[in-house]
Protein backbone atom coordinates (compact mmCIF):
# COMPACT_ATOMS: atom_id res chain seq x y z
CA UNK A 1 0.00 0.00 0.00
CA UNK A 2 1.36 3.53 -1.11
CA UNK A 3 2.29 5.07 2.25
CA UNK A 4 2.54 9.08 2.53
CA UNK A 5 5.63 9.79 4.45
CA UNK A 6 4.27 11.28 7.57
CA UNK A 7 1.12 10.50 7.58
CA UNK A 8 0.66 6.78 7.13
CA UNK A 9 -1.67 4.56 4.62
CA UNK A 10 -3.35 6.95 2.13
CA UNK A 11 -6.96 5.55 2.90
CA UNK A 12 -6.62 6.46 6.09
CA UNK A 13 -5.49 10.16 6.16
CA UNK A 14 -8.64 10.19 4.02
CA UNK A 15 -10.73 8.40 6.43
CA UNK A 16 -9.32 10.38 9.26
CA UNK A 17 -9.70 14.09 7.33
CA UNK A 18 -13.66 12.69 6.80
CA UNK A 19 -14.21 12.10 10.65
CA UNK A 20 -12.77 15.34 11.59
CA UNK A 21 -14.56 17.41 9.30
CA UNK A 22 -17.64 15.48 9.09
CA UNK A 23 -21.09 15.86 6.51
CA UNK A 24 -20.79 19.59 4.99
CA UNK A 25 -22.44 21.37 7.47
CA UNK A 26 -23.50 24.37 4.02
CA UNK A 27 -25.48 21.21 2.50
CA UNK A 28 -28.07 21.01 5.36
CA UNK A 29 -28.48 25.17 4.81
CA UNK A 30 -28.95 24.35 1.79
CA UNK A 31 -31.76 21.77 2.07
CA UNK A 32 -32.95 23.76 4.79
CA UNK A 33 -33.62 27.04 3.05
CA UNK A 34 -35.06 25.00 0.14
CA UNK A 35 -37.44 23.67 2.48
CA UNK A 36 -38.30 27.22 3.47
CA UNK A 37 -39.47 27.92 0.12
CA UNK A 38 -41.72 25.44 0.12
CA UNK A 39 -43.31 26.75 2.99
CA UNK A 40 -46.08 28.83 0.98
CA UNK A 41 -47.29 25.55 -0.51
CA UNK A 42 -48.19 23.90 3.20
CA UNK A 43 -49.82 27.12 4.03
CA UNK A 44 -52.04 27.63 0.90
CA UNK A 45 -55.77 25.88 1.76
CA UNK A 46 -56.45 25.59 -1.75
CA UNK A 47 -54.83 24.95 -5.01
CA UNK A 48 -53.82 28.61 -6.90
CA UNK A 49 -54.89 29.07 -9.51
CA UNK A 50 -53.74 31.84 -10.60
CA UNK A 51 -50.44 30.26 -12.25
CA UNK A 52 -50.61 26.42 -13.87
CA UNK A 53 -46.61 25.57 -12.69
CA UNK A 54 -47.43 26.50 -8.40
CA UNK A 55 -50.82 25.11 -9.48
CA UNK A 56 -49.37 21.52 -10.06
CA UNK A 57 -46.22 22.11 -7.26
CA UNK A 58 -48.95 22.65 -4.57
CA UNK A 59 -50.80 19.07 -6.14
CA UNK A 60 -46.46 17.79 -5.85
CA UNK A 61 -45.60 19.23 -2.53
CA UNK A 62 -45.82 16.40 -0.47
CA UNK A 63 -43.32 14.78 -2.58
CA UNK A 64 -40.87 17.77 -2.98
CA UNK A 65 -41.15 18.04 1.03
CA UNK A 66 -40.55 14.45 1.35
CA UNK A 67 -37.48 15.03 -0.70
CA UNK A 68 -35.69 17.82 0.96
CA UNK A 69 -36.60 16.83 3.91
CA UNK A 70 -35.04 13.45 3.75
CA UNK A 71 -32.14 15.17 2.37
CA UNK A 72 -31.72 17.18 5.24
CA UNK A 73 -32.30 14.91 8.23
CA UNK A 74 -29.63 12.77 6.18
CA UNK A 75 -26.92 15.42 6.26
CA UNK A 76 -28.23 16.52 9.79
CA UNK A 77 -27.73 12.83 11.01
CA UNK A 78 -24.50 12.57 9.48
CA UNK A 79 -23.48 16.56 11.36
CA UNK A 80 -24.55 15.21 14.59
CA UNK A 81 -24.45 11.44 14.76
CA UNK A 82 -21.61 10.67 13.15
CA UNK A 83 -20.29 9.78 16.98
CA UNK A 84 -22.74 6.58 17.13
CA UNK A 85 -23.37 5.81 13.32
CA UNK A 86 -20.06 5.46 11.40
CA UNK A 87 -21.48 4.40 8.24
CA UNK A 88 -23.12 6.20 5.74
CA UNK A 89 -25.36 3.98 4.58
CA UNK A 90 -26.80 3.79 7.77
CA UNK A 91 -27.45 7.91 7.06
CA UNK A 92 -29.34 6.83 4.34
CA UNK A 93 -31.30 4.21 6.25
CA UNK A 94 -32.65 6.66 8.84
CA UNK A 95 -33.49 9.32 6.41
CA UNK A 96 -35.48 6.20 4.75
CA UNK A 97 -37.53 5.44 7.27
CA UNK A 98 -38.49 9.25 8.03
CA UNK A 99 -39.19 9.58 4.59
CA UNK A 100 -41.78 6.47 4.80
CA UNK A 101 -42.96 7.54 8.25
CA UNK A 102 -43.52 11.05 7.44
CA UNK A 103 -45.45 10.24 4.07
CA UNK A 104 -47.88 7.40 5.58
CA UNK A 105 -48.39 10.76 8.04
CA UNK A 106 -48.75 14.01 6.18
CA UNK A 107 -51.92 13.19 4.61
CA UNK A 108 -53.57 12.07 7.32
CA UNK A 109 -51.95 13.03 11.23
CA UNK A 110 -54.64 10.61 12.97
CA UNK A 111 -54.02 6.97 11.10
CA UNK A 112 -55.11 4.50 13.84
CA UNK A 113 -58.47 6.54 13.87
CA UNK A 114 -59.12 7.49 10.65
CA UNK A 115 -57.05 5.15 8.50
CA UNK A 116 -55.06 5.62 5.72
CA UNK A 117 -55.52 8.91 3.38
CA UNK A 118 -58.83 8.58 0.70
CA UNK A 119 -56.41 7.76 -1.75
CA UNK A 120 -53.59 5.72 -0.79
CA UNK A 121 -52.14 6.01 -4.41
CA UNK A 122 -51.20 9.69 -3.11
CA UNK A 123 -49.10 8.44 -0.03
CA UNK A 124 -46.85 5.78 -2.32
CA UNK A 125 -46.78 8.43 -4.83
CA UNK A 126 -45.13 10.80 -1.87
CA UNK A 127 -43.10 8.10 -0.63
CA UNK A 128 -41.81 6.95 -4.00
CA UNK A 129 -40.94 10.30 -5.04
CA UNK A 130 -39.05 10.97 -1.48
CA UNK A 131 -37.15 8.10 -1.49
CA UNK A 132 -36.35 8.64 -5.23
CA UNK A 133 -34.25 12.30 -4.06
CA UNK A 134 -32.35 9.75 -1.57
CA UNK A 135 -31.86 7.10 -4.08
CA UNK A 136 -30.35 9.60 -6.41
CA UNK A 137 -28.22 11.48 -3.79
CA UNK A 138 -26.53 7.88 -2.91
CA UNK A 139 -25.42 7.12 -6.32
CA UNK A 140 -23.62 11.26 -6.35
CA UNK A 141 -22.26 10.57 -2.87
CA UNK A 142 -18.53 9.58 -3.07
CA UNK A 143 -18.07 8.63 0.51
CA UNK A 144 -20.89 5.70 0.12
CA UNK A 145 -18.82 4.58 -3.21
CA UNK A 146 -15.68 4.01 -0.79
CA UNK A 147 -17.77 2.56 1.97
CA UNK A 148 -19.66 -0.27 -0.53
CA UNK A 149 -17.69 -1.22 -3.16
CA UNK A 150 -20.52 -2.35 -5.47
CA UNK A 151 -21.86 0.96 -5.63
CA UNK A 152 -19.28 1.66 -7.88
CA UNK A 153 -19.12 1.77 -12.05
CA UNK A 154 -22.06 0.73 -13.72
CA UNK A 155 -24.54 -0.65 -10.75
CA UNK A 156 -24.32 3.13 -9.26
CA UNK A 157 -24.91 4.64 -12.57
CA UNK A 158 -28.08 2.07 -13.09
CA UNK A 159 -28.94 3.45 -9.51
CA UNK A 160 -28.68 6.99 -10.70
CA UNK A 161 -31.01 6.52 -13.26
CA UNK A 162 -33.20 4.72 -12.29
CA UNK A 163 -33.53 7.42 -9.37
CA UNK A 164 -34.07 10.04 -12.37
CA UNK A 165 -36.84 8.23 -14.38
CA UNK A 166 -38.87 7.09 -11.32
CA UNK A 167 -38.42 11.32 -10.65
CA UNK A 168 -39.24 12.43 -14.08
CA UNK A 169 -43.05 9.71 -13.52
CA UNK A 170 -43.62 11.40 -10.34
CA UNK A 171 -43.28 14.74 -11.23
CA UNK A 172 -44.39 14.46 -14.82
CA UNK A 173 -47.22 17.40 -14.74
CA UNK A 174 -44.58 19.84 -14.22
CA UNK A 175 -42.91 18.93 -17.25
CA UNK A 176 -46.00 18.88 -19.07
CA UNK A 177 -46.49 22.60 -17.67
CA UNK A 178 -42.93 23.66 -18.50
CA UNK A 179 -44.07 22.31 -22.19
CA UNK A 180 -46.81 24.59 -21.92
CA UNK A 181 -45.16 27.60 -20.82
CA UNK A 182 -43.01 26.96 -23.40
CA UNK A 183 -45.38 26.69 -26.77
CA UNK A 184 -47.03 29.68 -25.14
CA UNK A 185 -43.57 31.88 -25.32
CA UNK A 186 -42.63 29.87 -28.55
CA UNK A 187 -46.10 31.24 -30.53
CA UNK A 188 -46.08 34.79 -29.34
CA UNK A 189 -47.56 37.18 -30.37
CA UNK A 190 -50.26 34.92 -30.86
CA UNK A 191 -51.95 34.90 -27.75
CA UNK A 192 -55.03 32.71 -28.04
CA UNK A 193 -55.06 29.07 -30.11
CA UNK A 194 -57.34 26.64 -29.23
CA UNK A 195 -56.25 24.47 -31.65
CA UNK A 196 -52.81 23.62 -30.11
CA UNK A 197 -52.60 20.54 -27.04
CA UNK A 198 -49.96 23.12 -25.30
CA UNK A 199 -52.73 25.61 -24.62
CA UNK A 200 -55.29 23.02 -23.07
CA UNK A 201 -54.07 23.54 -19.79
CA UNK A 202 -54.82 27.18 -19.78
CA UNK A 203 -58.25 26.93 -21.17
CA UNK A 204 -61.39 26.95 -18.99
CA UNK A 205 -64.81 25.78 -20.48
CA UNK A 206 -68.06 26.85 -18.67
CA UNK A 207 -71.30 25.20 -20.19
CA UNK A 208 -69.13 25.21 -23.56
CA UNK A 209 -67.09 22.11 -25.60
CA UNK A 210 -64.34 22.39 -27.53
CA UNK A 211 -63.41 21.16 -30.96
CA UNK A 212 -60.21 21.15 -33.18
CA UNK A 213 -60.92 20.50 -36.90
CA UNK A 214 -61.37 21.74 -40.42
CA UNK A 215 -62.78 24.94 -41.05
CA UNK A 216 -66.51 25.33 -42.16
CA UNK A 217 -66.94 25.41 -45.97
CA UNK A 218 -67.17 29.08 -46.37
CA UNK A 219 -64.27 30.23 -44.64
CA UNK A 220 -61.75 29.63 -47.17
CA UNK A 221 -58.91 31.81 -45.82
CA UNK A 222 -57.77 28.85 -43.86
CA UNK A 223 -56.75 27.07 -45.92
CA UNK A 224 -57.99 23.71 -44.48
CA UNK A 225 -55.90 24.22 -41.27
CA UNK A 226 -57.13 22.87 -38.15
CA UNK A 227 -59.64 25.54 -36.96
CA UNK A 228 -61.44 25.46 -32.71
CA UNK A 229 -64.99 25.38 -32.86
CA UNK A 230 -66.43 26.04 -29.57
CA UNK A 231 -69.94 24.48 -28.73
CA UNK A 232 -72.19 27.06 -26.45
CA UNK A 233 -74.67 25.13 -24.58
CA UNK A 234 -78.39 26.65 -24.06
CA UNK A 235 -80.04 27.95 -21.29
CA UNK A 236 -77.63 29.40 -19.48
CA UNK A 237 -74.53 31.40 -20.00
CA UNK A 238 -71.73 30.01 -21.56
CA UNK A 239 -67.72 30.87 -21.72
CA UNK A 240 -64.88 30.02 -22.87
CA UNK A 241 -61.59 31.51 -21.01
CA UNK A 242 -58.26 31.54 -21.59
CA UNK A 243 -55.76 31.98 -18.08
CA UNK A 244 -52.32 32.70 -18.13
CA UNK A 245 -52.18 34.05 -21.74
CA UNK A 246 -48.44 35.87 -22.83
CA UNK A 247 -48.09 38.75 -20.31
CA UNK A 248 -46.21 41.18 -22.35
CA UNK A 249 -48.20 42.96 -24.82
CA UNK A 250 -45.90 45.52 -25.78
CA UNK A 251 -44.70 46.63 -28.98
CA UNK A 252 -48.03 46.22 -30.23
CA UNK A 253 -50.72 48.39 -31.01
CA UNK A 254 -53.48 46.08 -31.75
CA UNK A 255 -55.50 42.93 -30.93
CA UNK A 256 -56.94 40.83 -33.91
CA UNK A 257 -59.04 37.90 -34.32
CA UNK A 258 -61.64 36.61 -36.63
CA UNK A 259 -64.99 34.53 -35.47
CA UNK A 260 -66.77 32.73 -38.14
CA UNK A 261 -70.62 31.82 -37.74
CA UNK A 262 -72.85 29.32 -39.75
CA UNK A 263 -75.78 30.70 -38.36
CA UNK A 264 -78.38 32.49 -39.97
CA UNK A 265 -78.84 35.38 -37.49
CA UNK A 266 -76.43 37.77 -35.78
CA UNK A 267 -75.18 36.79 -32.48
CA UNK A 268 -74.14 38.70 -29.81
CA UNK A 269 -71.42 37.85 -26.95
CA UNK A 270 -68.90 39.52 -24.82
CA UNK A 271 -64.82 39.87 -24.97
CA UNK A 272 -63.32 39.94 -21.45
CA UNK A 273 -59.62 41.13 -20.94
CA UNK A 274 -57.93 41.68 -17.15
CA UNK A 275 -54.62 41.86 -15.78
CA UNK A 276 -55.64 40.99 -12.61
CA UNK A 277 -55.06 36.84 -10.72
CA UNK A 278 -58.38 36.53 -9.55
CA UNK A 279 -61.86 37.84 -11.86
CA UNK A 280 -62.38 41.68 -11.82
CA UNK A 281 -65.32 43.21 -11.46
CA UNK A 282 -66.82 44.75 -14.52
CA UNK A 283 -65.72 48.01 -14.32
CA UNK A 284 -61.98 46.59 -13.76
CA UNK A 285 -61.21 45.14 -16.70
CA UNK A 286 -61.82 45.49 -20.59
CA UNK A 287 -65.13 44.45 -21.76
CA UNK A 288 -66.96 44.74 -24.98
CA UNK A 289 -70.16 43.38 -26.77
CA UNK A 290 -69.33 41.81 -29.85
CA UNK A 291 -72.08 41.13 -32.80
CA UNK A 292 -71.32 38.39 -34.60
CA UNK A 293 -72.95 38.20 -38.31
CA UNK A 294 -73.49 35.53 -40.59
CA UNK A 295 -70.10 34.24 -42.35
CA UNK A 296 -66.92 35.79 -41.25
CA UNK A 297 -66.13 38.39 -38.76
CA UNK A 298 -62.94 40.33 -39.00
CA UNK A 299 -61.79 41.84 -35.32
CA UNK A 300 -59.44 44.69 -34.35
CA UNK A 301 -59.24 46.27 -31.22
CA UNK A 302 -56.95 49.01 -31.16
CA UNK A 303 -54.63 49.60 -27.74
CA UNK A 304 -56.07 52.82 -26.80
CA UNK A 305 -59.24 50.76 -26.45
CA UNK A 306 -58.19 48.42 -24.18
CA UNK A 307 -56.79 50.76 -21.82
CA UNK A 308 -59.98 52.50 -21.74
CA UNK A 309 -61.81 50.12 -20.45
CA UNK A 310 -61.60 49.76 -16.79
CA UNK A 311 -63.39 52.60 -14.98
CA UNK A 312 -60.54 54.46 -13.20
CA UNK A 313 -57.32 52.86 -14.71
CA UNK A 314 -55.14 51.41 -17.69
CA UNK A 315 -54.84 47.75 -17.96
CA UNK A 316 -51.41 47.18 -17.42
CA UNK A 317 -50.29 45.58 -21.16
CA UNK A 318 -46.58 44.14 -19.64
CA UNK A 319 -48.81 41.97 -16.72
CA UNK A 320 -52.03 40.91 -18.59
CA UNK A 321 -53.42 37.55 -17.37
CA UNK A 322 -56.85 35.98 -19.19
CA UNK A 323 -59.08 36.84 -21.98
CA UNK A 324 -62.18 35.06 -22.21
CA UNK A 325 -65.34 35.03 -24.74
CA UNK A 326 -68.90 34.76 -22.98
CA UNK A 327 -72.23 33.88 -24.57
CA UNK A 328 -75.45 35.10 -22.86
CA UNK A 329 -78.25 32.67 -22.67
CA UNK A 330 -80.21 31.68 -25.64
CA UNK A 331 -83.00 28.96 -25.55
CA UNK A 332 -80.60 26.68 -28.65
CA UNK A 333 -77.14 25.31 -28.74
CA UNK A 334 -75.00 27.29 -30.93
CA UNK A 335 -71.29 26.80 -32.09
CA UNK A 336 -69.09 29.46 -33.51
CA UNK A 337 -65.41 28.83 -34.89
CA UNK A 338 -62.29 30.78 -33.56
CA UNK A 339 -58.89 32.04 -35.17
CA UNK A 340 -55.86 33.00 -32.94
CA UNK A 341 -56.05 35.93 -31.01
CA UNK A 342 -52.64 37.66 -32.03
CA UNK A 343 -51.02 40.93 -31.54
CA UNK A 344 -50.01 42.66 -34.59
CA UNK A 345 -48.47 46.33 -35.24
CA UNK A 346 -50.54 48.93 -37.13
CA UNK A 347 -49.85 51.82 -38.61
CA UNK A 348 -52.79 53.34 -37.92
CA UNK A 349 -54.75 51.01 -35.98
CA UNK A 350 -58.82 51.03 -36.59
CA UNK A 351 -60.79 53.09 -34.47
């Protein structure tokens, strides 16, 4: 064995240098302070809705807490019990069983009473996921590799993997709503296409369906592209709202959309446009009456418009948040078709 000259065997300088310094004491600030930020999401009673991404992390935060926290009371056993537990696997082990402790708790803090949560799938999804941020630490830890030998070369990169895909299941929806975000920056300035699977997270239908497929027969502009057709259900009011659209509307001048009808009367509905997380009132956000005719219906709506419409101040066009399209009763179903709702820059916008 290669000896250094005044210390002794290599391996156990190193082993030596480990007990004396002991588990990073920064990491544990680290998952602590992450664990702080995930604070909001225990104290929120309801899911927001105001944003899709802390939308799904609130459905998630079970399994993100689970995570973190195993992380830290791993790093916090190794700070202070390194004493009585010399290995790390046995770190691991305890951080383990809080994980699977905490998560057959969270949901439910009275189990002998009450039972398990409603929906047990829920608690193995937490658990899963928590033990999955362990799983994955251990095969990036370089003091297990030295302690267990077969953690090394391919079975720890299997391990790490593994750890990864059973992550990427778990936590799936917020990739899908990272894909969303994503087509919704990607087709700016369009704001509004019903058309497209990334926006069907953003949409909300109220006594209304939604279609995707080829125009009507008289609306030739489209040139047989795939065209929303929205389905207004009698009786009762009936809208179709888009959350979350592209906040930044400037460098524009001008909203634009056309509505195509295959009715043979006008119909009427109403354009809604706020800035705002929750629903304005009336009088805080744009709204406008909109008489749809027969065949196709060419919209602009200039800027200076928009602004005007709440009762004592501008929308603010670098934070706006939903637009929606409402249908006031009428005794009959009724369906209208929809183009994109895009920004464009006029030269002299229409009145």
């Amino acid at each position: 064995m290669r000896r250094n000259r005044d210390e002794g065997p290599i391996d156990e300088v190193r082993a030596g240098t480990m007990r004396r310094r002991g588990p990073g004491a920064r990491l544990a600030v680290l998952y602590l302070a992450a664990i702080l930020l995930l604070v909001w999401a225990l104290a929120v009673d309801e899911r927001p809705t105001y944003n899709q991404f802390f939308g799904d992390l609130y459905e998630l935060r079970y399994v993100v807490l689970l995570g973190f926290s195993g992380l830290l009371v791993l790093e916090l056993t190794a700070l202070l019990g390194r004493r009585w537990i010399r290995k790390r696997s046995l770190y691991y082990a305890v951080a383990g069983i809080f994980v699977v402790v905490i998560g057959l708790l969270i949901d439910n803090p009275h189990p002998i009473s009450g039972g398990l949560d409603d929906d047990p799938g829920d608690a193995v999804r937490n658990i899963v996921g928590g033990i999955a941020f362990l799983t994955l630490s251990g095969a990036l830890d370089a003091p297990l590799r030295r302690e267990h030998a077969w953690l090394r070369g391919r079975p720890r990169q299997l391990l790490g993997w593994m750890s990864v895909l059973v992550l990427l299941v778990v936590l799936r929806s917020l990739i899908d709503v990272g894909l969303a975000y994503a087509g919704r920056h990607g087709r700016f300035p369009v704001l509004v296409d019903l058309t497209e699977s990334w926006q069907q997270r953003f949409v909300d239908l109220d006594n209304a369906l939604l279609f995707a497929g080829q125009p009507p027969p008289g609306w030739t502009s489209r040139n047989d592209r795939e065209t929303a057709m929205v389905s207004f259900e009698g009786g009762h009011d009936a809208r179709v709202t888009i959350n979350e659209v592209y906040p930044d509307w400037d460098g524009f001048n001008t909203l634009r959309f056309q509505i195509f009808s295959d009715l043979s009367d006008p119909v009427m509905i109403a354009l809604h446009i706020d800035d705002k997380r929750s629903n304005p009132p009336p009088g805080d956000r744009f709204d406008t009456q909109l008489v749809v005719q027969p065949g196709l219906n060419d919209y602009e709506i200039p800027y200076r418009d928009l602004q005007a419409g709440p009762t004592d101040r501008e929308l603010r066009l670098d934070r706006m948040r939903r637009i929606g399209f409402v249908a006031p009763s009428r005794p009959e179903n009724f369906r209208l078709f929809f183009s994109g709702v895009r920004l464009v820059e006029r030269d002299d916008p229409a009145p």
